[in-house]
N, C-alpha and C. Protein backbone atom coordinates (compact mmCIF):
# COMPACT_ATOMS: atom_id res chain seq x y z
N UNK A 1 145.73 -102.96 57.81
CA UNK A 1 146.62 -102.85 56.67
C UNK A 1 145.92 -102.05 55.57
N UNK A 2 146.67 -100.98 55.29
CA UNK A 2 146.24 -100.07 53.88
C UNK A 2 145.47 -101.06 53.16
N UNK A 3 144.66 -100.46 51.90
CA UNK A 3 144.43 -101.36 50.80
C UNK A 3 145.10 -100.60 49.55
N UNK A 4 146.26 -100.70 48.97
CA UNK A 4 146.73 -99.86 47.92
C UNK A 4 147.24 -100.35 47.05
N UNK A 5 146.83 -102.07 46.65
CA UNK A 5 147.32 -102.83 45.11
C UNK A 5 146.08 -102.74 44.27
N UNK A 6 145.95 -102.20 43.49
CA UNK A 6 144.93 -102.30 41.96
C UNK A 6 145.20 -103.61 41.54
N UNK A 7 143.93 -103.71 41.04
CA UNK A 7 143.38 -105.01 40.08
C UNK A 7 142.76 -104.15 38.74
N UNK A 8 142.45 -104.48 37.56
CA UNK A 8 142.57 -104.42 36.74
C UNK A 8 141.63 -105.71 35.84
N UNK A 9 140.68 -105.23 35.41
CA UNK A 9 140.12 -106.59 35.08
C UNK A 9 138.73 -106.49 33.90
N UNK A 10 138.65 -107.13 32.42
CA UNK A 10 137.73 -106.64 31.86
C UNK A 10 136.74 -108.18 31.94
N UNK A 11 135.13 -107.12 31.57
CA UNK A 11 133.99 -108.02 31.58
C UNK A 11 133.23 -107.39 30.22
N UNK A 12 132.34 -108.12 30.49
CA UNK A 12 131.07 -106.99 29.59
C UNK A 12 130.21 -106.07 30.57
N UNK A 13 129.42 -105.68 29.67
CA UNK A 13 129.19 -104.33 30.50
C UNK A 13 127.73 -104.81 31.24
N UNK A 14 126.99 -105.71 30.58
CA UNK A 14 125.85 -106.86 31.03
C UNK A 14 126.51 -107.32 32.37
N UNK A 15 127.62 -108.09 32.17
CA UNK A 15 128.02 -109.09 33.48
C UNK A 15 127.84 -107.95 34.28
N UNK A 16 128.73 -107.58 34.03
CA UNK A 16 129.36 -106.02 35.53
C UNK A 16 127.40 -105.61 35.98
N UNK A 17 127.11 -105.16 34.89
CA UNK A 17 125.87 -104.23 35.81
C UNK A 17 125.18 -105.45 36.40
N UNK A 18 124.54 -106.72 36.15
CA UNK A 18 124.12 -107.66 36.89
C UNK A 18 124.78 -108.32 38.52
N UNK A 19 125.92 -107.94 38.12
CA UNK A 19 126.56 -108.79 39.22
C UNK A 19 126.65 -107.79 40.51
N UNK A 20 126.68 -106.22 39.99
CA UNK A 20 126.97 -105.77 41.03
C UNK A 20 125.64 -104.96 41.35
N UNK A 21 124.26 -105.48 40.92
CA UNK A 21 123.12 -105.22 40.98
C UNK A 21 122.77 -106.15 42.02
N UNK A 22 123.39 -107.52 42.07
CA UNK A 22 123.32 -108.41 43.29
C UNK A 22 124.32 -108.02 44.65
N UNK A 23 125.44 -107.86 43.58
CA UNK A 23 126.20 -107.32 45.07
C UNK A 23 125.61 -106.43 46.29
N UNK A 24 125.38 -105.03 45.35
CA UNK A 24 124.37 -104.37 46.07
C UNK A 24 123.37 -104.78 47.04
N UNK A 25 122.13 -105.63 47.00
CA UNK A 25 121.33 -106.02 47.45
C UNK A 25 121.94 -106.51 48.62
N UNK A 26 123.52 -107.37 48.39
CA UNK A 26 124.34 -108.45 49.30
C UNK A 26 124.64 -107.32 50.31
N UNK A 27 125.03 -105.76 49.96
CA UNK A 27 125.33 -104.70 50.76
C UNK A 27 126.83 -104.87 50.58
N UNK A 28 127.23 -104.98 49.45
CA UNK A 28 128.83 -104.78 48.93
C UNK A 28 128.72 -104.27 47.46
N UNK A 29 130.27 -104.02 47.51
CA UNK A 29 130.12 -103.26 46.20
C UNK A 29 131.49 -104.50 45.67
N UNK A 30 131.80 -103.83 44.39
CA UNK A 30 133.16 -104.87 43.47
C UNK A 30 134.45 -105.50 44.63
N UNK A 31 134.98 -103.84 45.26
CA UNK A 31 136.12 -104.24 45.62
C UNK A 31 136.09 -105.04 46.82
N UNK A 32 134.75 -105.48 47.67
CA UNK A 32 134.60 -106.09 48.91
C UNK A 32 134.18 -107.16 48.05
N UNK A 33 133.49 -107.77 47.13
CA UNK A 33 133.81 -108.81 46.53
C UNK A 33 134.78 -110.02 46.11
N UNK A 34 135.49 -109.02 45.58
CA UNK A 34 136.43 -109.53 45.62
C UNK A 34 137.69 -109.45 46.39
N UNK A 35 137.74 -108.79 47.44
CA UNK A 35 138.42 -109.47 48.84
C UNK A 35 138.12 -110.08 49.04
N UNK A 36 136.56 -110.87 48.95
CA UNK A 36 136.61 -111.69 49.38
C UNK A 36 136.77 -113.02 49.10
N UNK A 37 136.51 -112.85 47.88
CA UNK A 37 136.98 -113.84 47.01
C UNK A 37 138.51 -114.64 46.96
N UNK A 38 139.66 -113.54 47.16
CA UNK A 38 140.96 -113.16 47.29
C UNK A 38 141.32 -113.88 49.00
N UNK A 39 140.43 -114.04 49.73
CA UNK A 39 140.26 -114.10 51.10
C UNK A 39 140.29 -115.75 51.30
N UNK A 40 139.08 -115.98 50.39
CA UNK A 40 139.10 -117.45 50.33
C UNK A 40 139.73 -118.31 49.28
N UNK A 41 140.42 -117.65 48.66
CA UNK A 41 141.26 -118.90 47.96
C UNK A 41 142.76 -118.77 48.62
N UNK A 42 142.77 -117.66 49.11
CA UNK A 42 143.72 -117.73 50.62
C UNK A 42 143.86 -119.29 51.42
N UNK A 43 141.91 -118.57 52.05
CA UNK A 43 141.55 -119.95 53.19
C UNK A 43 141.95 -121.53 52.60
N UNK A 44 141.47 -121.54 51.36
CA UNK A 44 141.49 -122.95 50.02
C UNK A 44 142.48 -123.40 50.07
N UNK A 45 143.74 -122.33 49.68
CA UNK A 45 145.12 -122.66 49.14
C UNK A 45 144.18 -122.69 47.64
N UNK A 46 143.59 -122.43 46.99
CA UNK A 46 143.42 -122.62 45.37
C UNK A 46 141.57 -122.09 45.86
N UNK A 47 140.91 -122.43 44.38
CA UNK A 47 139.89 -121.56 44.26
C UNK A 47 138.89 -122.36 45.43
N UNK A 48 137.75 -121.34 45.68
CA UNK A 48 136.95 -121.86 46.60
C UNK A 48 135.45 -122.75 46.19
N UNK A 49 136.14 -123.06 44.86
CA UNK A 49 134.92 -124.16 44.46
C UNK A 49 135.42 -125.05 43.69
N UNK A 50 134.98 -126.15 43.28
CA UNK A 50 135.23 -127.08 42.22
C UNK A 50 134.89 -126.74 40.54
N UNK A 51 136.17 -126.69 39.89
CA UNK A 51 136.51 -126.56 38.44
C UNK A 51 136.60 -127.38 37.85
N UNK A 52 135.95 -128.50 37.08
CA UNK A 52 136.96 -129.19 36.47
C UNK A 52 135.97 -129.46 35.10
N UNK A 53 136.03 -129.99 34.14
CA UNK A 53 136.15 -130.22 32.98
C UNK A 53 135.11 -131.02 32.83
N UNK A 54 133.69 -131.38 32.41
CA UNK A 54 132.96 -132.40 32.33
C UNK A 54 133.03 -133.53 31.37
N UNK A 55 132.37 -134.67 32.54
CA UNK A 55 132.62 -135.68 31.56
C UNK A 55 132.29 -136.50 30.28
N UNK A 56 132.22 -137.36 30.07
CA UNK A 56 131.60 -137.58 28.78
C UNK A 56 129.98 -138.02 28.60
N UNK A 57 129.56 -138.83 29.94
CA UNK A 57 128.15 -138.89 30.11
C UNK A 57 127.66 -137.35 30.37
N UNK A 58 127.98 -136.46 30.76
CA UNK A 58 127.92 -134.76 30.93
C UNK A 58 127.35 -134.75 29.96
N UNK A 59 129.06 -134.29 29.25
CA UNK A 59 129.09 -134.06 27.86
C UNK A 59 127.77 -134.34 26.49
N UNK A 60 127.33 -135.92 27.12
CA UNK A 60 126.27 -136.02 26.18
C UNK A 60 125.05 -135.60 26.77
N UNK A 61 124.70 -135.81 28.19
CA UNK A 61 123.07 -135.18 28.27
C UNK A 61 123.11 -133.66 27.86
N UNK A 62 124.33 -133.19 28.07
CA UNK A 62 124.08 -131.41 27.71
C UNK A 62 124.06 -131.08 25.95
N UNK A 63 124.78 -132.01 25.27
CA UNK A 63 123.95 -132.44 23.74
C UNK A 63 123.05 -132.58 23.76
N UNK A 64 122.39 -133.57 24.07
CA UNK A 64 120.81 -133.78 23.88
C UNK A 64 120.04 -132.70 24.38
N UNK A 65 120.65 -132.00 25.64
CA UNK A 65 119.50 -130.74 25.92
C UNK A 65 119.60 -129.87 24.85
N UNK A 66 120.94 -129.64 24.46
CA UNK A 66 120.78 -128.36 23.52
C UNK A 66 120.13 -128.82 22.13
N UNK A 67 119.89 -129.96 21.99
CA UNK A 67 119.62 -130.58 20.50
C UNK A 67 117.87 -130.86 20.63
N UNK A 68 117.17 -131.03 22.35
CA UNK A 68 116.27 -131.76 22.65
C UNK A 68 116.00 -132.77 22.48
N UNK A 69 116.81 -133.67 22.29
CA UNK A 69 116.63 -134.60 22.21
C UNK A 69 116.30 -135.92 23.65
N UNK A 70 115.61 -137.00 23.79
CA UNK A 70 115.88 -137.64 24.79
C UNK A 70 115.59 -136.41 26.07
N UNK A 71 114.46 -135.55 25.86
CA UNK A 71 114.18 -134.75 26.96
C UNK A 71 112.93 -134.79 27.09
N UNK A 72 112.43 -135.51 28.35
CA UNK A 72 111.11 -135.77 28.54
C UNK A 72 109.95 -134.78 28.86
N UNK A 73 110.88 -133.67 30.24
CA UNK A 73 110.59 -132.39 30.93
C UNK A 73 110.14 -131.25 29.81
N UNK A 74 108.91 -130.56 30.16
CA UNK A 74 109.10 -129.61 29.45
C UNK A 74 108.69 -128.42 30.13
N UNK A 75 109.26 -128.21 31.38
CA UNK A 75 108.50 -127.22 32.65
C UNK A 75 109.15 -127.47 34.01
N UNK A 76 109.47 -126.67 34.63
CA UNK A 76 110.24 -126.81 35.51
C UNK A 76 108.96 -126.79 37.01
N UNK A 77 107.62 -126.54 36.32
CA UNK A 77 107.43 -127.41 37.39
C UNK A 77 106.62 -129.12 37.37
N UNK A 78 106.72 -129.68 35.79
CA UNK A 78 106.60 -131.02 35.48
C UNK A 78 108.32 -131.49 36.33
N UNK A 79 109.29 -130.82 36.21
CA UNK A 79 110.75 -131.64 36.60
C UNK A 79 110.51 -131.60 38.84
N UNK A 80 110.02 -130.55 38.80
CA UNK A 80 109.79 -130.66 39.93
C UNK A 80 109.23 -131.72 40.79
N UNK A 81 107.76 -132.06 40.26
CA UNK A 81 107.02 -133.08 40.12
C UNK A 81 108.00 -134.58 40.02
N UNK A 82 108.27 -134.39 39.17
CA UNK A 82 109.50 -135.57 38.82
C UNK A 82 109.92 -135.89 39.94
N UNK A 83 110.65 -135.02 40.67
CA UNK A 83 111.56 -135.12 41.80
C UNK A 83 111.12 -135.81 42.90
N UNK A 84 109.64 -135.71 42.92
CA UNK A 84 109.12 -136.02 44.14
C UNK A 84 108.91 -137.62 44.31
């Protein structure tokens, strides 16, 4: 099947060159992207990941990160450590 419907779509000019600086690497460019993207919310019936709205315990640890507050970590590889 042809491909002959345009999309139309603004970003910044940061997003765009990053994203398709990965694409690249992936060995695609925009418009195979987003076929494929287009492909799988096909497969989905709706988008191919989970959206939804966070909650209020969320809501507050991501306060306290941005405030620092109640944040023990200061290194991602002390959180690492943590993990173990």
């Amino acid at each position: 099947m042809p491909k002959d419907a345009f999309i139309r779509a603004r970003t910044t000019v940061d997003l765009k060159e990053r994203v398709e600086t990965i694409l690249a690497r992936l060995g695609m460019n925009t418009s195979d992207a987003i076929n494929l993207f287009f492909h799988q919310v096909e497969l989905h019936n709706g988008l191919p990941f989970e959206v939804k709205l966070p909650n209020a315990e969320t809501l507050s640890a991501l306060n306290d990160l941005e405030k620092n507050r109640d944040v023990t970590i200061s290194s991602l590889a002390e959180f690492k450590q943590s993990l173990e």
